[in-house]
PDB file of N, CA and C in Angstrom:
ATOM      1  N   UNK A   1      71.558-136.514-106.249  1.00  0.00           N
ATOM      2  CA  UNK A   1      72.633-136.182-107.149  1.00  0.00           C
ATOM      3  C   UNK A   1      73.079-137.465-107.840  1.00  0.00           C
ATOM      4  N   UNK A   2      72.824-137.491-109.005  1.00  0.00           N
ATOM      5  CA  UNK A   2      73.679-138.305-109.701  1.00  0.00           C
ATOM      6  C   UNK A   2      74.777-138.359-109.898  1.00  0.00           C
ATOM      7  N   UNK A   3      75.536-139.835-110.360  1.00  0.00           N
ATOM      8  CA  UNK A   3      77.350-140.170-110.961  1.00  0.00           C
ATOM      9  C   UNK A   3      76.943-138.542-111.981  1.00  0.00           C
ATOM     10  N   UNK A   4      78.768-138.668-111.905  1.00  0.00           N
ATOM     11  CA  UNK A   4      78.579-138.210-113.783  1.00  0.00           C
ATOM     12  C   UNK A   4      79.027-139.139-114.473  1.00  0.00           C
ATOM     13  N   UNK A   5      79.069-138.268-115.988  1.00  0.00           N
ATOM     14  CA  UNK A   5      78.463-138.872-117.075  1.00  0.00           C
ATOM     15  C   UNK A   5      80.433-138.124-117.910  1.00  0.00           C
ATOM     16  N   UNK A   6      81.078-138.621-118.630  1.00  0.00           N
ATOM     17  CA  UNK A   6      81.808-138.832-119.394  1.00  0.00           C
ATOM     18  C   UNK A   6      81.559-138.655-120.573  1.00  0.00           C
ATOM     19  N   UNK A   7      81.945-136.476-121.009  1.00  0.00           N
ATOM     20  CA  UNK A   7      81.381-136.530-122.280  1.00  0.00           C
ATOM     21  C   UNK A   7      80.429-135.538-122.617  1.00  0.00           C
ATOM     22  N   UNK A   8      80.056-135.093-123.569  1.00  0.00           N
ATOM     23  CA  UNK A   8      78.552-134.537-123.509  1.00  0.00           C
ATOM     24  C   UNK A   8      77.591-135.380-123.538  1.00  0.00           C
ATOM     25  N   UNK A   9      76.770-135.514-122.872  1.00  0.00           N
ATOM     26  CA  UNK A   9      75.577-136.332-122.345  1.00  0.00           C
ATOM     27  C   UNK A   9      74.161-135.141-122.473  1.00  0.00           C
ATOM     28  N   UNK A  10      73.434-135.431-122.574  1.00  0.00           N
ATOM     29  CA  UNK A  10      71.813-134.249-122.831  1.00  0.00           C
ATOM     30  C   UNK A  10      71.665-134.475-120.714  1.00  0.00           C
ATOM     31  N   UNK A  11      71.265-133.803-120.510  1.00  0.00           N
ATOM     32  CA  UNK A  11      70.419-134.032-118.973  1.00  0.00           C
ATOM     33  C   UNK A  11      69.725-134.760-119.172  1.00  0.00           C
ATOM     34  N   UNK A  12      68.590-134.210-119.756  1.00  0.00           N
ATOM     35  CA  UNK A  12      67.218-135.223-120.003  1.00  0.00           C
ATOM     36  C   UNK A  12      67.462-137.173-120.074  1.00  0.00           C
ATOM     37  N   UNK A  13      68.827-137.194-121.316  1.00  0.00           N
ATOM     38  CA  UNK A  13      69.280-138.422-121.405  1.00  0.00           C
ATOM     39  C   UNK A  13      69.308-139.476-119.888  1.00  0.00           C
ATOM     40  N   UNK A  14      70.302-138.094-119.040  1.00  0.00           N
ATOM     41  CA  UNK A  14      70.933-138.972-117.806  1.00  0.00           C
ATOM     42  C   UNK A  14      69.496-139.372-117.022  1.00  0.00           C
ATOM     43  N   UNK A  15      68.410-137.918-117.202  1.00  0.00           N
ATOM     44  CA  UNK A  15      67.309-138.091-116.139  1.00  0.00           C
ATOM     45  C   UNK A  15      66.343-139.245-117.002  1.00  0.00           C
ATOM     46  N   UNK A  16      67.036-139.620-117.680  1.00  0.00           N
ATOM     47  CA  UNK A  16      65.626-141.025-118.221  1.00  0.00           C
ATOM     48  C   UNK A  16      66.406-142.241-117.768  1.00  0.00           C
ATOM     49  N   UNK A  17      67.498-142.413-117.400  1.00  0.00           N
ATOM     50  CA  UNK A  17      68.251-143.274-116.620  1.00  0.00           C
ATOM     51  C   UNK A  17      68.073-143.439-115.240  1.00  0.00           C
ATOM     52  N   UNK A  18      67.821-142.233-114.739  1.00  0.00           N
ATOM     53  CA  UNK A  18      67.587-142.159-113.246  1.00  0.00           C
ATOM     54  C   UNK A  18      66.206-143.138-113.103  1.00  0.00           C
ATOM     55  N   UNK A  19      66.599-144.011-111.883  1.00  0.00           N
ATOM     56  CA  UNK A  19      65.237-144.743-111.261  1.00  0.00           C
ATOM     57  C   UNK A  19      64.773-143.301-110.115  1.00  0.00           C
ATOM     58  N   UNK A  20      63.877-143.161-110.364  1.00  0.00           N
ATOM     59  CA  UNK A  20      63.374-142.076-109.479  1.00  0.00           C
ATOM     60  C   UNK A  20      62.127-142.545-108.473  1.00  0.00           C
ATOM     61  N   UNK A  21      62.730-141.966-107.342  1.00  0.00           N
ATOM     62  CA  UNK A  21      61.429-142.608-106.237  1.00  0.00           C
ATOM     63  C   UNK A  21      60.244-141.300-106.194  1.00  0.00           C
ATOM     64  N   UNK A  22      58.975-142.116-106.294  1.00  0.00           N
ATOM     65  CA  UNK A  22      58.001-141.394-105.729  1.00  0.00           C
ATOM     66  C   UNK A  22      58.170-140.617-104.442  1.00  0.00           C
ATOM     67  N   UNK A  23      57.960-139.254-104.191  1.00  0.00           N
ATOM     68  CA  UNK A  23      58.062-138.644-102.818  1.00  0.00           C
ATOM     69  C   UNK A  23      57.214-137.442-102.748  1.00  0.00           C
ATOM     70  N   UNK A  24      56.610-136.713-102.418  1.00  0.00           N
ATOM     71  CA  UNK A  24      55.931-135.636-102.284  1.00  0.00           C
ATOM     72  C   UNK A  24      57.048-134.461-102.229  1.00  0.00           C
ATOM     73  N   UNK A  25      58.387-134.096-102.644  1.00  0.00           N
ATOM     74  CA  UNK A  25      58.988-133.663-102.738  1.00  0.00           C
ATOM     75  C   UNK A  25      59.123-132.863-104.461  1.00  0.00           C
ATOM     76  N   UNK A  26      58.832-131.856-104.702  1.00  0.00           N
ATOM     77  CA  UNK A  26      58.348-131.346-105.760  1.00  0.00           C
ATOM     78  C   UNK A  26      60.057-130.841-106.574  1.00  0.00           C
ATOM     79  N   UNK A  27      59.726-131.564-107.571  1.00  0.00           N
ATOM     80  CA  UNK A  27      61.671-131.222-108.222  1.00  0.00           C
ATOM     81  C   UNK A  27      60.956-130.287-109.575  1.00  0.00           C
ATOM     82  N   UNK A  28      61.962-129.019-109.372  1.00  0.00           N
ATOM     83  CA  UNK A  28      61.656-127.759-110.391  1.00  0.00           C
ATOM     84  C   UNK A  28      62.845-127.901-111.401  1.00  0.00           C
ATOM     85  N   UNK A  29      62.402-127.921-112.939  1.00  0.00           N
ATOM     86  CA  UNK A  29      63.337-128.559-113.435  1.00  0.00           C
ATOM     87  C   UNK A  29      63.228-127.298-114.925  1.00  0.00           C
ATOM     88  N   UNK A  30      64.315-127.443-115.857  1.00  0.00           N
ATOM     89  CA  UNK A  30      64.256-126.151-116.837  1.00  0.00           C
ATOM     90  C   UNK A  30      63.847-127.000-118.138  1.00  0.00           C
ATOM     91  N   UNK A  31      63.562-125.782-118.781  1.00  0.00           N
ATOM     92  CA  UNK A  31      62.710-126.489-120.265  1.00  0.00           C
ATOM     93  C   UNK A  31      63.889-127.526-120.808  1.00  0.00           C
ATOM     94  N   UNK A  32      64.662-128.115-120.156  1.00  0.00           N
ATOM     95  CA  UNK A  32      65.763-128.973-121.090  1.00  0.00           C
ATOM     96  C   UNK A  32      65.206-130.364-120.599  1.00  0.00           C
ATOM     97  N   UNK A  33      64.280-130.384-119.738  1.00  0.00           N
ATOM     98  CA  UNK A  33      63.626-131.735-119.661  1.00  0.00           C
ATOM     99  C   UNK A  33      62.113-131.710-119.716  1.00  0.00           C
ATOM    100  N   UNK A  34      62.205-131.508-121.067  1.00  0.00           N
ATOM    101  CA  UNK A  34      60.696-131.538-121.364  1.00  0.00           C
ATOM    102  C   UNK A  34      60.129-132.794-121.324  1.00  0.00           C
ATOM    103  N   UNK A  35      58.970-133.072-121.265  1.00  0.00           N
ATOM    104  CA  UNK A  35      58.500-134.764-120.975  1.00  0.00           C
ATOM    105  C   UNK A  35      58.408-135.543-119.686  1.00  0.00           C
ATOM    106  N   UNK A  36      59.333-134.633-118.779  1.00  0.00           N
ATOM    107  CA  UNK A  36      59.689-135.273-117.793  1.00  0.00           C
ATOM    108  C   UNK A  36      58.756-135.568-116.770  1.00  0.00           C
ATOM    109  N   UNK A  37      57.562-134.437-116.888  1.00  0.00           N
ATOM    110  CA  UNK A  37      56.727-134.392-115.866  1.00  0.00           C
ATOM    111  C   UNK A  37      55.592-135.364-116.534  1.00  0.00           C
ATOM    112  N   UNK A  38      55.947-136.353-117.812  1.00  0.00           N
ATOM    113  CA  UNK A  38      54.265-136.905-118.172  1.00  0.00           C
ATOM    114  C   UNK A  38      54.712-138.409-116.998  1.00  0.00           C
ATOM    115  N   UNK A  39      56.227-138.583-116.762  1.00  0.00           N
ATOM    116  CA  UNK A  39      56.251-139.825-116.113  1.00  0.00           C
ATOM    117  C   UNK A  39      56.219-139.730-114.339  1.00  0.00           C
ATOM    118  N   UNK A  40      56.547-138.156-114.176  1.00  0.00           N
ATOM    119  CA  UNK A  40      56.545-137.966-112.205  1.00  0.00           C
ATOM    120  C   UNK A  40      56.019-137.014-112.365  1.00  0.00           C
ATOM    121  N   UNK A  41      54.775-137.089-111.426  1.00  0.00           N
ATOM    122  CA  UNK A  41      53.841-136.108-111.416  1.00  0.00           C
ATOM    123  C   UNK A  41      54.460-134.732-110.298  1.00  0.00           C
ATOM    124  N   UNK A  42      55.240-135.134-109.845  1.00  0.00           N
ATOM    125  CA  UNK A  42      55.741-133.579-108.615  1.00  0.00           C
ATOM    126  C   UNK A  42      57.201-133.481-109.474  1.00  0.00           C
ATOM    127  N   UNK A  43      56.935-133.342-111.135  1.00  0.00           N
ATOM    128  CA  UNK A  43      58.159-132.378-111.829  1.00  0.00           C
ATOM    129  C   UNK A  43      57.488-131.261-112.012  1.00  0.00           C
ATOM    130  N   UNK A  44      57.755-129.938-111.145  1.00  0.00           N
ATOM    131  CA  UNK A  44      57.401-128.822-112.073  1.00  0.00           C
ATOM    132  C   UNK A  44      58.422-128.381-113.265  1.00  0.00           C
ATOM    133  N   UNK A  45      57.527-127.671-114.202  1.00  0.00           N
ATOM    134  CA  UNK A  45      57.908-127.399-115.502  1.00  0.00           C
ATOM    135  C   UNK A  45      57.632-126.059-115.797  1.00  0.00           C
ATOM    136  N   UNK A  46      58.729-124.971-116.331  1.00  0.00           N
ATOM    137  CA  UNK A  46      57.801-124.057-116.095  1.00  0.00           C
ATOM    138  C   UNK A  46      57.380-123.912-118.010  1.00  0.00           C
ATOM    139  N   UNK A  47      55.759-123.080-117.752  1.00  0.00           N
ATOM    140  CA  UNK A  47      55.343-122.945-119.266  1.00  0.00           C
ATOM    141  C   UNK A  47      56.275-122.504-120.170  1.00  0.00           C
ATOM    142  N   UNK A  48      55.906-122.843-121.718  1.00  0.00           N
ATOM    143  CA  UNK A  48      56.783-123.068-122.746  1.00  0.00           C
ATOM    144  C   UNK A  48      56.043-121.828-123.864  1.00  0.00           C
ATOM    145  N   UNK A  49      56.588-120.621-124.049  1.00  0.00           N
ATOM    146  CA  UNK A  49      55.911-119.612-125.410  1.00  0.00           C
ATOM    147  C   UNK A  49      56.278-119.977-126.543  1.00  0.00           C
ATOM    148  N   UNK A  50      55.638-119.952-127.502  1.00  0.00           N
ATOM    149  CA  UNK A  50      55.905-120.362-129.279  1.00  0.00           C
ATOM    150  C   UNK A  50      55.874-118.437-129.817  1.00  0.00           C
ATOM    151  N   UNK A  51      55.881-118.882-130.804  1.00  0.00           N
ATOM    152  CA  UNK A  51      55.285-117.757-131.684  1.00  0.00           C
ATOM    153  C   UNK A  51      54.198-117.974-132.134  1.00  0.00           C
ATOM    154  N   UNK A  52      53.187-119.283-132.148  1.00  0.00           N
ATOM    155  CA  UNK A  52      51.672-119.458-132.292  1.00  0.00           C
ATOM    156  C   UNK A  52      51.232-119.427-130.614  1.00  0.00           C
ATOM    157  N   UNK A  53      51.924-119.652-129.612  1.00  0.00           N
ATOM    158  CA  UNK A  53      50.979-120.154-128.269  1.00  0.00           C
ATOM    159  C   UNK A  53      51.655-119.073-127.171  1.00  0.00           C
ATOM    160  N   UNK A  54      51.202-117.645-127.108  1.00  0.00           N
ATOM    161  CA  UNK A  54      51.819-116.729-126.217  1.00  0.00           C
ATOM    162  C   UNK A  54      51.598-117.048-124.309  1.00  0.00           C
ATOM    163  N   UNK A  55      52.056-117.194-123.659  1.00  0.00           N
ATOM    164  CA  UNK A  55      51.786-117.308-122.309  1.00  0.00           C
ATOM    165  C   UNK A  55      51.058-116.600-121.337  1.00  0.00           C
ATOM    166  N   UNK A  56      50.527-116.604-120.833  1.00  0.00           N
ATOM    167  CA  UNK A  56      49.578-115.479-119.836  1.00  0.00           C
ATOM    168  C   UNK A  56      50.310-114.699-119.316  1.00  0.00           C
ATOM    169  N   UNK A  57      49.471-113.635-118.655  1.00  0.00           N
ATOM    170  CA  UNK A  57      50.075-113.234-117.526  1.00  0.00           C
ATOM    171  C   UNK A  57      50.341-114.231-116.029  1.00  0.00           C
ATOM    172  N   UNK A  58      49.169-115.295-115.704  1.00  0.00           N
ATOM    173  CA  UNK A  58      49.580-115.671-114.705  1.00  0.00           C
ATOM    174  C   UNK A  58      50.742-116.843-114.913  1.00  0.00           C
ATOM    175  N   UNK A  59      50.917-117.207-116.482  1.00  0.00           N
ATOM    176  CA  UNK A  59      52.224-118.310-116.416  1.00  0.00           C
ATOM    177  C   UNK A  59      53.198-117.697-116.408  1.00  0.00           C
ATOM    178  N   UNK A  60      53.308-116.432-116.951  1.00  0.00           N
ATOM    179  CA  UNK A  60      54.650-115.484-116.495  1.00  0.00           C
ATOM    180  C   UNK A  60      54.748-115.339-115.231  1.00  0.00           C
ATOM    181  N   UNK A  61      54.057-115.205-114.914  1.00  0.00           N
ATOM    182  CA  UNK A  61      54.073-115.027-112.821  1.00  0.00           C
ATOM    183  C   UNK A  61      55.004-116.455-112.267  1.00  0.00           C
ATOM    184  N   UNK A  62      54.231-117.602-112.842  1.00  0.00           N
ATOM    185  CA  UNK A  62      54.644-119.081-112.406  1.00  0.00           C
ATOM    186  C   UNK A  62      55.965-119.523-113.075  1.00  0.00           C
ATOM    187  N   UNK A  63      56.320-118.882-113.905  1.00  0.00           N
ATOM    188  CA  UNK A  63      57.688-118.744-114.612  1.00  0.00           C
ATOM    189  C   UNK A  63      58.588-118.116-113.598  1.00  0.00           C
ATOM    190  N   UNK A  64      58.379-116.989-113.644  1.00  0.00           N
ATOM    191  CA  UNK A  64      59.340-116.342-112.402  1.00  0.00           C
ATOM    192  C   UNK A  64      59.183-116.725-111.427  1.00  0.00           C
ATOM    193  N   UNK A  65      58.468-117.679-110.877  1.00  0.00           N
ATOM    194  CA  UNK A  65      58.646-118.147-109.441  1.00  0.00           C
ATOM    195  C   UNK A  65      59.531-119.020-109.208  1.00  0.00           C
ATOM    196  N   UNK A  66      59.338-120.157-110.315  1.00  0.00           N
ATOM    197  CA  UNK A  66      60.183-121.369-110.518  1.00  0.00           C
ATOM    198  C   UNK A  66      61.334-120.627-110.597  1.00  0.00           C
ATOM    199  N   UNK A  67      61.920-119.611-111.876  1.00  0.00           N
ATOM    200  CA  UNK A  67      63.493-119.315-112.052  1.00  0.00           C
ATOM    201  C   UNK A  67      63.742-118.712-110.640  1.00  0.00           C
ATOM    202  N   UNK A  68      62.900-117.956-110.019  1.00  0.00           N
ATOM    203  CA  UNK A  68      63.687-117.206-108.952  1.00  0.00           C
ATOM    204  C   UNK A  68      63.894-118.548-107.497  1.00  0.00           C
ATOM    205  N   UNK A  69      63.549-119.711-107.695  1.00  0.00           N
ATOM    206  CA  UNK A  69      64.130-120.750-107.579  1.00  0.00           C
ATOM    207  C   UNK A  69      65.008-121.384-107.363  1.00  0.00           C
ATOM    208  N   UNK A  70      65.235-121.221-108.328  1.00  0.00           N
ATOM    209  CA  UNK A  70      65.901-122.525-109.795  1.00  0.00           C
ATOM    210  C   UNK A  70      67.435-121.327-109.754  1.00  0.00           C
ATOM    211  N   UNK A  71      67.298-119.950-109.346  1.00  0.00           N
ATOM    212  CA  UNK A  71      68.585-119.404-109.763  1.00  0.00           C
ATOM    213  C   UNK A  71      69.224-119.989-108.925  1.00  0.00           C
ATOM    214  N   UNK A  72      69.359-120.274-107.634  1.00  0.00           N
ATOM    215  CA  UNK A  72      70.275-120.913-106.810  1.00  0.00           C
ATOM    216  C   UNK A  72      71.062-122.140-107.323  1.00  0.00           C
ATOM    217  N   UNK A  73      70.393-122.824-107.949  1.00  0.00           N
ATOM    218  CA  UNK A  73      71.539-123.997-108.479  1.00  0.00           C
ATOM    219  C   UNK A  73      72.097-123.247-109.518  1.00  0.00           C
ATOM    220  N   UNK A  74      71.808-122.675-110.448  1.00  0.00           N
ATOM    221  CA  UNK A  74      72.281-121.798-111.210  1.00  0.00           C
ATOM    222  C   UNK A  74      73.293-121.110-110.826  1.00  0.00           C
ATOM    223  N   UNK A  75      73.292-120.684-109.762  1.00  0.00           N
ATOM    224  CA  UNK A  75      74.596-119.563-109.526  1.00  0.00           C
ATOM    225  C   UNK A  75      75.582-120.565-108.684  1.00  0.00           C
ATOM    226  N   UNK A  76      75.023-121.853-108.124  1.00  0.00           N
ATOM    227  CA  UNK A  76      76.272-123.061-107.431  1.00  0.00           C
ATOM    228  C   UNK A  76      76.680-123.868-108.561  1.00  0.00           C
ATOM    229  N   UNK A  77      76.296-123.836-109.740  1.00  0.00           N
ATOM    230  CA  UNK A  77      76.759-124.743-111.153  1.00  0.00           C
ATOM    231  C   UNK A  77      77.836-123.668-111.806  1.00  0.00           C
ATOM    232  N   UNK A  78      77.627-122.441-111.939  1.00  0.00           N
ATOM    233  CA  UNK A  78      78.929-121.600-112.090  1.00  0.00           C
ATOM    234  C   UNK A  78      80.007-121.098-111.288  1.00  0.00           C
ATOM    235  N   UNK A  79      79.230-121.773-110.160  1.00  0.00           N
ATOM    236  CA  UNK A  79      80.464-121.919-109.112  1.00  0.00           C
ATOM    237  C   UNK A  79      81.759-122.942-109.501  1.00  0.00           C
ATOM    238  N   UNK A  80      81.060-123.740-109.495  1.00  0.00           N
ATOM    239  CA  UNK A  80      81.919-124.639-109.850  1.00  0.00           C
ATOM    240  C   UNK A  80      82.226-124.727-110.793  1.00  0.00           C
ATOM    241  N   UNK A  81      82.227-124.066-112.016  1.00  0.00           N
ATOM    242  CA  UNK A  81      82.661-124.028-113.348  1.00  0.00           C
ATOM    243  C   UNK A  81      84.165-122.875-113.016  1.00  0.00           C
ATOM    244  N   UNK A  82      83.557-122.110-112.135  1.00  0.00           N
ATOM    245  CA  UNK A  82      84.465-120.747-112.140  1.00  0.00           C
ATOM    246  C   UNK A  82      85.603-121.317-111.604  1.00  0.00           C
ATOM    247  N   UNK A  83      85.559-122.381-110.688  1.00  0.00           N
ATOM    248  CA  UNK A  83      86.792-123.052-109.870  1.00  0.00           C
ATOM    249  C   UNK A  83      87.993-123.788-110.795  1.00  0.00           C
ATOM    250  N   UNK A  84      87.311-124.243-111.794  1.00  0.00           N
ATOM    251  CA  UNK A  84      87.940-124.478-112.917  1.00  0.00           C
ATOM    252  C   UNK A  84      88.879-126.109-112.609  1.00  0.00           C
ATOM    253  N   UNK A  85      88.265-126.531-111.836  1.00  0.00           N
ATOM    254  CA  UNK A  85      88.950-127.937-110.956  1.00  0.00           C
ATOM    255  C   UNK A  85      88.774-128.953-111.530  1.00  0.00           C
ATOM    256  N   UNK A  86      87.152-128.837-112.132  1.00  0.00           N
ATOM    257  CA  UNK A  86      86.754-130.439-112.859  1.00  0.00           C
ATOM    258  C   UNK A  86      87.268-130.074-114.003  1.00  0.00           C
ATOM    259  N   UNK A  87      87.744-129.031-114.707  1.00  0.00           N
ATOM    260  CA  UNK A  87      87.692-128.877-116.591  1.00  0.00           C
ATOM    261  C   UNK A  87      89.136-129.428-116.396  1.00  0.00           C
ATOM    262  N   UNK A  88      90.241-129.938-115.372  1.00  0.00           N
ATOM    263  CA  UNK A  88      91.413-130.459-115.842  1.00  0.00           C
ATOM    264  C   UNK A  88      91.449-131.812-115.805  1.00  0.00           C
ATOM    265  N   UNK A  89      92.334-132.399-116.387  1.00  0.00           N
ATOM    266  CA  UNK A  89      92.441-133.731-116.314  1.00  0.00           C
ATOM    267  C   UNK A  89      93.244-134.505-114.858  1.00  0.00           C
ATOM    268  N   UNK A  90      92.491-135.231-114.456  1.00  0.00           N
ATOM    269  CA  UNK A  90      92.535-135.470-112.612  1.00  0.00           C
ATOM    270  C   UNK A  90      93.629-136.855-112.972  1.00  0.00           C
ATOM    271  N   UNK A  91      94.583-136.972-112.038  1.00  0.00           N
ATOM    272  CA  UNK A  91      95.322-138.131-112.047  1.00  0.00           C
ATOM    273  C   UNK A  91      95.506-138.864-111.170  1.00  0.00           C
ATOM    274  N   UNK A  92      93.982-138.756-110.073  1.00  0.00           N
ATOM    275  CA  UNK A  92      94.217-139.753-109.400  1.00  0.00           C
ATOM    276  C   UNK A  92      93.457-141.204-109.759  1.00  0.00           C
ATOM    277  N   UNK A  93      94.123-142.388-109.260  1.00  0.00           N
ATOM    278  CA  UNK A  93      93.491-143.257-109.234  1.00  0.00           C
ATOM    279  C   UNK A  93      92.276-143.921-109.121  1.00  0.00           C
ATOM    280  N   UNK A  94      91.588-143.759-108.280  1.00  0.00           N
ATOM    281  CA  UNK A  94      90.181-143.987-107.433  1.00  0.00           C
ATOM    282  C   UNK A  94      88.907-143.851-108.679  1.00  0.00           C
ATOM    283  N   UNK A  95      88.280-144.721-109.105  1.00  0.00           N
ATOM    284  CA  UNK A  95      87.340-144.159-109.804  1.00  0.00           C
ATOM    285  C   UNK A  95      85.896-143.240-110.045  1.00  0.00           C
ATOM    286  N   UNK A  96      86.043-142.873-108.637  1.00  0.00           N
ATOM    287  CA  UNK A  96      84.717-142.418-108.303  1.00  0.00           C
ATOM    288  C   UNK A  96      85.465-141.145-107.521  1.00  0.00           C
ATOM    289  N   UNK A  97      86.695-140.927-108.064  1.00  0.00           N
ATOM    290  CA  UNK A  97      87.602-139.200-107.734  1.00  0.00           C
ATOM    291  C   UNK A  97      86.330-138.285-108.020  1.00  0.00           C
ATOM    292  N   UNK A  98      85.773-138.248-109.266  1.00  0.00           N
ATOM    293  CA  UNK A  98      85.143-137.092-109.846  1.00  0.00           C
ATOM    294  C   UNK A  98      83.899-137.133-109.390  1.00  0.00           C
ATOM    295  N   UNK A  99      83.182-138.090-108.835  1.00  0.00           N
ATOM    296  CA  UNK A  99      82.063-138.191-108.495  1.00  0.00           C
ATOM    297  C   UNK A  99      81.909-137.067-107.215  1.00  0.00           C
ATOM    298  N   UNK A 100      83.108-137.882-105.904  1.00  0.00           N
ATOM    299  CA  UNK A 100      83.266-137.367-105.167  1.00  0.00           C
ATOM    300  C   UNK A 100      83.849-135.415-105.012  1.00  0.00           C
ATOM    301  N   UNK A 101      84.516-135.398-105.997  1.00  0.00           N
ATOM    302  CA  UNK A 101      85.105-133.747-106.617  1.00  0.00           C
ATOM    303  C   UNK A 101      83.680-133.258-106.259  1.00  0.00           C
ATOM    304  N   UNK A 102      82.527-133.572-107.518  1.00  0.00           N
ATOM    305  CA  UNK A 102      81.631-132.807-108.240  1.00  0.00           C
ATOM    306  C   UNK A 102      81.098-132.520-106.513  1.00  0.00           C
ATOM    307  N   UNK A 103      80.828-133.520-105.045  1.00  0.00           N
ATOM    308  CA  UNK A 103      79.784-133.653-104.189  1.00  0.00           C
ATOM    309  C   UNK A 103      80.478-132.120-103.576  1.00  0.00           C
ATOM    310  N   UNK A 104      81.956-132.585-103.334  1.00  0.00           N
ATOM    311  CA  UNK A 104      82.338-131.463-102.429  1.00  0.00           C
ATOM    312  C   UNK A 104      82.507-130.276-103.094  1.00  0.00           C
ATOM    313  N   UNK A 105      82.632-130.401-104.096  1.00  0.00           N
ATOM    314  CA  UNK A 105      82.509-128.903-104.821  1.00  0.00           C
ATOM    315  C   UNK A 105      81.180-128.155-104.864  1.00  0.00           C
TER     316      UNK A 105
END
């Protein structure tokens, strides 16, 4: 888990900041970090449809595997949106309040 970031920030942005360690630990990540997998080889990605480049049947398969996934952080990221705790303005001191907010939340 990364700090946050102050602001609208892209993901992708923060994840090209991240020093990332090699691990055999496979990180499933959404089309908002495209590229990501040409620099760590255990990013899955799931396939990308155009209107020139239609997807298979078996990348639709590998699509839904990843989201049915991937929904779990999905439904703990609107968790914490729904709590509505980080969208106020925090007055405590400590600078790493929100860091710590975002862990225990």
């Amino acid at each position: 888990m990364s700090d946050t970031y102050e602001g609208s920030v892209h993901d992708k942005s923060i994840w090209d900041d991240l020093m990332i360690k090699k691990t055999s630990i496979n990180i499933l990540v959404d089309l908002g970090f495209l590229g990501a997998d040409k620099k760590h080889e255990n990013v899955i990605l799931p396939y990308k449809t155009s209107k020139y480049k239609k997807t298979s049947s078996l990348q639709k398969q590998i699509n839904k595997g990843i989201s049915s996934l991937r929904i779990k952080v999905e439904h703990a990221f609107s968790g914490v949106k729904r709590l509505k705790i980080l969208s106020q303005k925090i007055y405590l001191r400590s600078p790493n309040i929100y860091d710590l907010l975002i862990k225990v939340v």
